[in-house]
Protein backbone atom coordinates (compact mmCIF):
# COMPACT_ATOMS: atom_id res chain seq x y z
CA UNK A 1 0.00 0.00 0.00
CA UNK A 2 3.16 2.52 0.80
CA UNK A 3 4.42 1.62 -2.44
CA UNK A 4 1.13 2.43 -4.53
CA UNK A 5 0.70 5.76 -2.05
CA UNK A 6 3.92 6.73 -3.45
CA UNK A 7 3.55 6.35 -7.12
CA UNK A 8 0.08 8.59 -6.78
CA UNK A 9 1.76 11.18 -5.35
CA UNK A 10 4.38 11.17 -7.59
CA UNK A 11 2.24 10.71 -10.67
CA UNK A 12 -0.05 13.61 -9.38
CA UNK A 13 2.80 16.05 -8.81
CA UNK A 14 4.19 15.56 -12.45
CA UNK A 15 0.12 16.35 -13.63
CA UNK A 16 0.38 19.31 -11.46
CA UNK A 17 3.92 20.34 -12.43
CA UNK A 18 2.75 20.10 -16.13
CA UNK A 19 -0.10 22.22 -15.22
CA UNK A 20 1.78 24.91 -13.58
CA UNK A 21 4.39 25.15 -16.67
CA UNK A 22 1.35 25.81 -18.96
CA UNK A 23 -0.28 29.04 -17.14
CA UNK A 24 1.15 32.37 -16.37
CA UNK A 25 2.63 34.16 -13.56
CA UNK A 26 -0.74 35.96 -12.82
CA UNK A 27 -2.86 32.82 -12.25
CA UNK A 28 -0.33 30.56 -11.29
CA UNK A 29 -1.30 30.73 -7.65
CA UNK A 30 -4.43 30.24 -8.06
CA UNK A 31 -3.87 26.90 -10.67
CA UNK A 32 -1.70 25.74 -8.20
CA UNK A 33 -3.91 25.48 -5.00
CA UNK A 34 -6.23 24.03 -7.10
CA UNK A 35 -3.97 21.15 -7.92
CA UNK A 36 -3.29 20.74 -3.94
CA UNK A 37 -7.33 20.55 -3.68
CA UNK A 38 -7.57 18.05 -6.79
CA UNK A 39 -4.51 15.91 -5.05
CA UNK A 40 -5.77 15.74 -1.78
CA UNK A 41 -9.19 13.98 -3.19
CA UNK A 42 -8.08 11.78 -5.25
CA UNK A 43 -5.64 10.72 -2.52
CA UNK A 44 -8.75 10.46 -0.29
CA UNK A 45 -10.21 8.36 -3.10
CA UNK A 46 -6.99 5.92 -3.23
CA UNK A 47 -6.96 5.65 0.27
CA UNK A 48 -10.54 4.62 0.76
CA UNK A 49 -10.17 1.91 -1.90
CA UNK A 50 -7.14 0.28 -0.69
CA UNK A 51 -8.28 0.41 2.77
CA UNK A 52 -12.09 -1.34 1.77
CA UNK A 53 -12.60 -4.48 3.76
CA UNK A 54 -13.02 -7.75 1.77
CA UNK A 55 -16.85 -7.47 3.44
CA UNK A 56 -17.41 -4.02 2.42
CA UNK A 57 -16.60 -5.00 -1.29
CA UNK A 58 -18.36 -7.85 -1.81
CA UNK A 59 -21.39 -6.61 -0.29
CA UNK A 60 -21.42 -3.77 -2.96
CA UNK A 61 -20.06 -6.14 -5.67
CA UNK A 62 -22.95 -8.60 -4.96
CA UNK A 63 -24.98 -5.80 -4.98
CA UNK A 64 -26.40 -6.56 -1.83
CA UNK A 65 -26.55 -2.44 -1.27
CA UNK A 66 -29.35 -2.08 -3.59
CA UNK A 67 -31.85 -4.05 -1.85
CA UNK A 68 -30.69 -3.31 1.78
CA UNK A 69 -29.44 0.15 1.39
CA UNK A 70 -25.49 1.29 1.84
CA UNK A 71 -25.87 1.17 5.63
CA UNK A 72 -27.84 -1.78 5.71
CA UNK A 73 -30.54 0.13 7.53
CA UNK A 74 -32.55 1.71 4.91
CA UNK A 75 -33.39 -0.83 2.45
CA UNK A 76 -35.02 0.13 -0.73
CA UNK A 77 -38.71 -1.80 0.50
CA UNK A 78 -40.34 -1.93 3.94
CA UNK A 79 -40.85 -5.31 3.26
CA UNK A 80 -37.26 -6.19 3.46
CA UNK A 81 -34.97 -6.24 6.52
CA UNK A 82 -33.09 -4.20 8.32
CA UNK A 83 -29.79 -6.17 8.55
CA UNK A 84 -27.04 -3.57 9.83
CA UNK A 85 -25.48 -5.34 13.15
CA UNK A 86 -27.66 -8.60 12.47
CA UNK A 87 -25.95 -11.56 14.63
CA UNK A 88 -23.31 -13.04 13.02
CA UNK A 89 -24.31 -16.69 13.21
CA UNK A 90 -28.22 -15.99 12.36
CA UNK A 91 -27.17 -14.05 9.10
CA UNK A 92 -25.27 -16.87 7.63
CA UNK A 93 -27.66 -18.83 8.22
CA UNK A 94 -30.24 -17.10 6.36
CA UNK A 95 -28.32 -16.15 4.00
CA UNK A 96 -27.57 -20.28 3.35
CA UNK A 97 -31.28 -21.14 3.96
CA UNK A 98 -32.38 -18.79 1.36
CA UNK A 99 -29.37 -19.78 -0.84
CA UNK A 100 -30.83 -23.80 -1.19
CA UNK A 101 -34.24 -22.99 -0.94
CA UNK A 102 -34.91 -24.27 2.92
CA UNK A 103 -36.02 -20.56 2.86
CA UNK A 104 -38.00 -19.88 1.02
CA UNK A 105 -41.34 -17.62 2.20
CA UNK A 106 -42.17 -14.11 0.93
CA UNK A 107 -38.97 -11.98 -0.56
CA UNK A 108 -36.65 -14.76 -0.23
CA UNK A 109 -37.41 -15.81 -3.37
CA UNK A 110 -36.62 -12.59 -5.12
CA UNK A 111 -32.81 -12.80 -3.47
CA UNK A 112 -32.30 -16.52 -4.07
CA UNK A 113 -31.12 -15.97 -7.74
CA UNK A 114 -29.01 -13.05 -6.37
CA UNK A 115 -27.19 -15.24 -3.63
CA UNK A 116 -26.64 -18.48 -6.10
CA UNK A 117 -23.62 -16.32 -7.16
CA UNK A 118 -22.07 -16.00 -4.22
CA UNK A 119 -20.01 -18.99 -2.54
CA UNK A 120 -20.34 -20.34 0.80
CA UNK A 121 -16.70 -18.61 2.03
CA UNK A 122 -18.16 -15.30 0.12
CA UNK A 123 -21.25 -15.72 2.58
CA UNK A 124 -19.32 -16.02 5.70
CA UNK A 125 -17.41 -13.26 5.23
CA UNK A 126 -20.55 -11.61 4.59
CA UNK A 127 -22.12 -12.30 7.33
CA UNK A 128 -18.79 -11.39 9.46
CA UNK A 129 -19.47 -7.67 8.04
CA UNK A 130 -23.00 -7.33 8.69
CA UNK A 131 -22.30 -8.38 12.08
CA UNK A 132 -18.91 -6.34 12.46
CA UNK A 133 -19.20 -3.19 10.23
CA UNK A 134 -22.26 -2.75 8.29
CA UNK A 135 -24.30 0.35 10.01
CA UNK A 136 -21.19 0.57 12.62
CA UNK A 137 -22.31 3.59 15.16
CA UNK A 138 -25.83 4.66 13.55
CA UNK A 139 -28.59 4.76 14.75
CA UNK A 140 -30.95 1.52 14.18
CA UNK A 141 -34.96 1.89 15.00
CA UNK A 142 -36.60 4.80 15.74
CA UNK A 143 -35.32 4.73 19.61
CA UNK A 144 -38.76 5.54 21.35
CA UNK A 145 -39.73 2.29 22.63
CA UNK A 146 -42.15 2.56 25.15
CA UNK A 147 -42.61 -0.80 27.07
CA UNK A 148 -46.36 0.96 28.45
CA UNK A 149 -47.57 0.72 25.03
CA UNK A 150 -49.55 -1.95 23.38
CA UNK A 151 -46.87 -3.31 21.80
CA UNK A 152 -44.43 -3.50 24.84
CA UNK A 153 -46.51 -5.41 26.77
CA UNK A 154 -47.22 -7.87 24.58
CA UNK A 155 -43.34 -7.94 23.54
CA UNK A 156 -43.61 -8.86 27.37
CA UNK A 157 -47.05 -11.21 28.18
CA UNK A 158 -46.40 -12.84 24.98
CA UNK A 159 -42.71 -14.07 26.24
CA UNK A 160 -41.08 -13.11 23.10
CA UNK A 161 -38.22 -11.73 25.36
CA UNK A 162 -37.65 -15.30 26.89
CA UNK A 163 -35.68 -16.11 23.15
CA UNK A 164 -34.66 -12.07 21.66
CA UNK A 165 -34.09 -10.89 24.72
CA UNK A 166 -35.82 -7.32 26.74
CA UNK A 167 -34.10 -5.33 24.34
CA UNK A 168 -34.66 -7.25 21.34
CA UNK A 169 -31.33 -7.38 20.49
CA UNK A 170 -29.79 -9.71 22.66
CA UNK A 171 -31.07 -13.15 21.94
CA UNK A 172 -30.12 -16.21 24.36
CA UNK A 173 -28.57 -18.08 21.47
CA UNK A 174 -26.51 -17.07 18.32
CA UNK A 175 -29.18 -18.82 16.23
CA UNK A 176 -31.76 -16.33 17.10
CA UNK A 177 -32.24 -12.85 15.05
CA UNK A 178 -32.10 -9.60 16.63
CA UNK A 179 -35.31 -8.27 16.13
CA UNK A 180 -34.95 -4.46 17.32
CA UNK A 181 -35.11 -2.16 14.71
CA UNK A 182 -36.69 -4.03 11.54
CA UNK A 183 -39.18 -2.02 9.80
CA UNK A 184 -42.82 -2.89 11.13
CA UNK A 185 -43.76 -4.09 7.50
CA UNK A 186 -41.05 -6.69 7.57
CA UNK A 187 -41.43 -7.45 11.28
CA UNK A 188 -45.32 -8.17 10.69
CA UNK A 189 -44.61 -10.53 7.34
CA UNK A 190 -42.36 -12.49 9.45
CA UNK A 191 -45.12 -13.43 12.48
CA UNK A 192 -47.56 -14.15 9.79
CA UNK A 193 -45.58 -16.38 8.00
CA UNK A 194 -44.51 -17.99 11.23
CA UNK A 195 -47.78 -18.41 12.38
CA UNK A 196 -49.16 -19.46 8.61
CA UNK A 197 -45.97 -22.43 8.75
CA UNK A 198 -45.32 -20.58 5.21
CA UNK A 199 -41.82 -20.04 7.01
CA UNK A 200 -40.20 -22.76 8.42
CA UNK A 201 -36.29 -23.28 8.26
CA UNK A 202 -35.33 -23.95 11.36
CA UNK A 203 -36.58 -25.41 14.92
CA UNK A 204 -36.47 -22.35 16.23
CA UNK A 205 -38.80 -20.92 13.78
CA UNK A 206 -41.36 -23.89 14.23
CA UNK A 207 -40.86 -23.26 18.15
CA UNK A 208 -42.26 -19.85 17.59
CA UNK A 209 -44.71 -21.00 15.38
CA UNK A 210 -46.52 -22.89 18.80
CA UNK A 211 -46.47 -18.99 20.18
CA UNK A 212 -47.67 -17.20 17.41
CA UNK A 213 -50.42 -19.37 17.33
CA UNK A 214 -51.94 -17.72 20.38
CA UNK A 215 -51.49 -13.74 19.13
CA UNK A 216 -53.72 -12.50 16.94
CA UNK A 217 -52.99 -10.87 13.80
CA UNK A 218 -54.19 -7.21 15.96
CA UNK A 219 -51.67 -8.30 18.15
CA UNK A 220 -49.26 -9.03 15.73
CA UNK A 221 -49.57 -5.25 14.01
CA UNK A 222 -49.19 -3.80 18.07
CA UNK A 223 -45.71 -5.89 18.22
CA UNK A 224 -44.40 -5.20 14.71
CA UNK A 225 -45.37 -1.38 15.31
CA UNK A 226 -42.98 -1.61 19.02
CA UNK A 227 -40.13 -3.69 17.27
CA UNK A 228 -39.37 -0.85 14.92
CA UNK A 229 -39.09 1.68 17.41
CA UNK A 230 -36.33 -0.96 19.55
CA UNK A 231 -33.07 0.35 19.06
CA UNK A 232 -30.32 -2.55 17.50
């Protein structure tokens, strides 16, 4: 990296050198801080490529940005997730479910042709940088949960912080999601399909199913509607 650092600067002060020869005594100050300002960004620009994370690049070579958004928290539909800070072992999983088709319910359809490209090793590493990087110090969910409101106490009465935890973001195993902070669209699609059996690709998912059975679908908009205002 010192090495290619070098030969930038050096081949941007023979550009700037070549542009200084060229112009006159009268502007020559003013052609010449502009060449400092034109150096220093694409420096910037050099920098930031060369220091990219092998994560960072495959999830915008894989395109995985244009569904999920840059940040991973603003995804381009309601109906998909927010997965900025997702655990680490629950993303690859997904991410492998949806890949052979043991997931298969609502979007994951639409990414399965997407993620055939990308290999298993590709996918861990993924997953490592949604868990690691992805969203890093922003701000995930609204942050106004109230635990008075409908919704919180039926996060509550309905146990669902026995397995994601009070916060929603600290599940009692790896294999469990952090739920804090989806989008109440996505969060609601999810119970339903849960509770339908539509989604099924794990036993944790058909444990919950046994639970959802006893909310109703009210119930269900009440939690969806207090999960997006959990901070992840």
């Amino acid at each position: 990296m010192r090495f290619f650092l070098k030969t930038a600067n050096l081949f941007l002060l023979f550009l700037a050198l070549m542009t200084l020869a060229s112009c006159t005594c009268e502007d020559r100050e003013e052609r010449q801080a502009a060449a400092r300002e034109r150096q220093g960004l694409i420096l910037a620009n050099v920098v930031e490529a060369v220091q990219e994370s092998e994560g960072a690049r495959l999830y915008r070579e894989k395109t995985c940005n244009t569904c999920h958004g840059e940040d991973g928290i603003n995804p381009l539909l309601p109906s998909y997730p927010v997965i900025a800070q997702q655990g680490e072992q629950y993303a690859l999983t997904q991410m492998l479910d949806i890949k052979s088709g043991n997931r298969a319910a609502g979007l994951s359809a639409v990414m399965k042709p997407i993620i055939q490209s990308v290999t298993d090793e590709e996918l861990a590493i993924l997953a490592t940088f949604i868990a690691t990087e992805l969203g890093q110090g922003k701000a995930i969910g609204t942050g106004n949960a109230d635990p008075a409101s409908p919704g919180g106490k039926l996060f509550k009465s309905k146990t669902c912080t026995a397995c994601h935890g009070k916060d929603g973001k600290t599940p009692i195993l790896k294999e469990y999601p952090k739920i804090a902070g989806h989008g109440a669209e996505y969060a609601k699609m999810q119970m339903l399909d849960i509770k339908s059996g539509a989604r099924a690709n794990s036993m944790a998912v058909l444990g919950m199913k046994g639970i959802m059975h006893l909310v109703t679908e009210e119930e269900i908009n009440h939690l969806a509607d207090y999960i997006a205002t959990m901070s992840r």
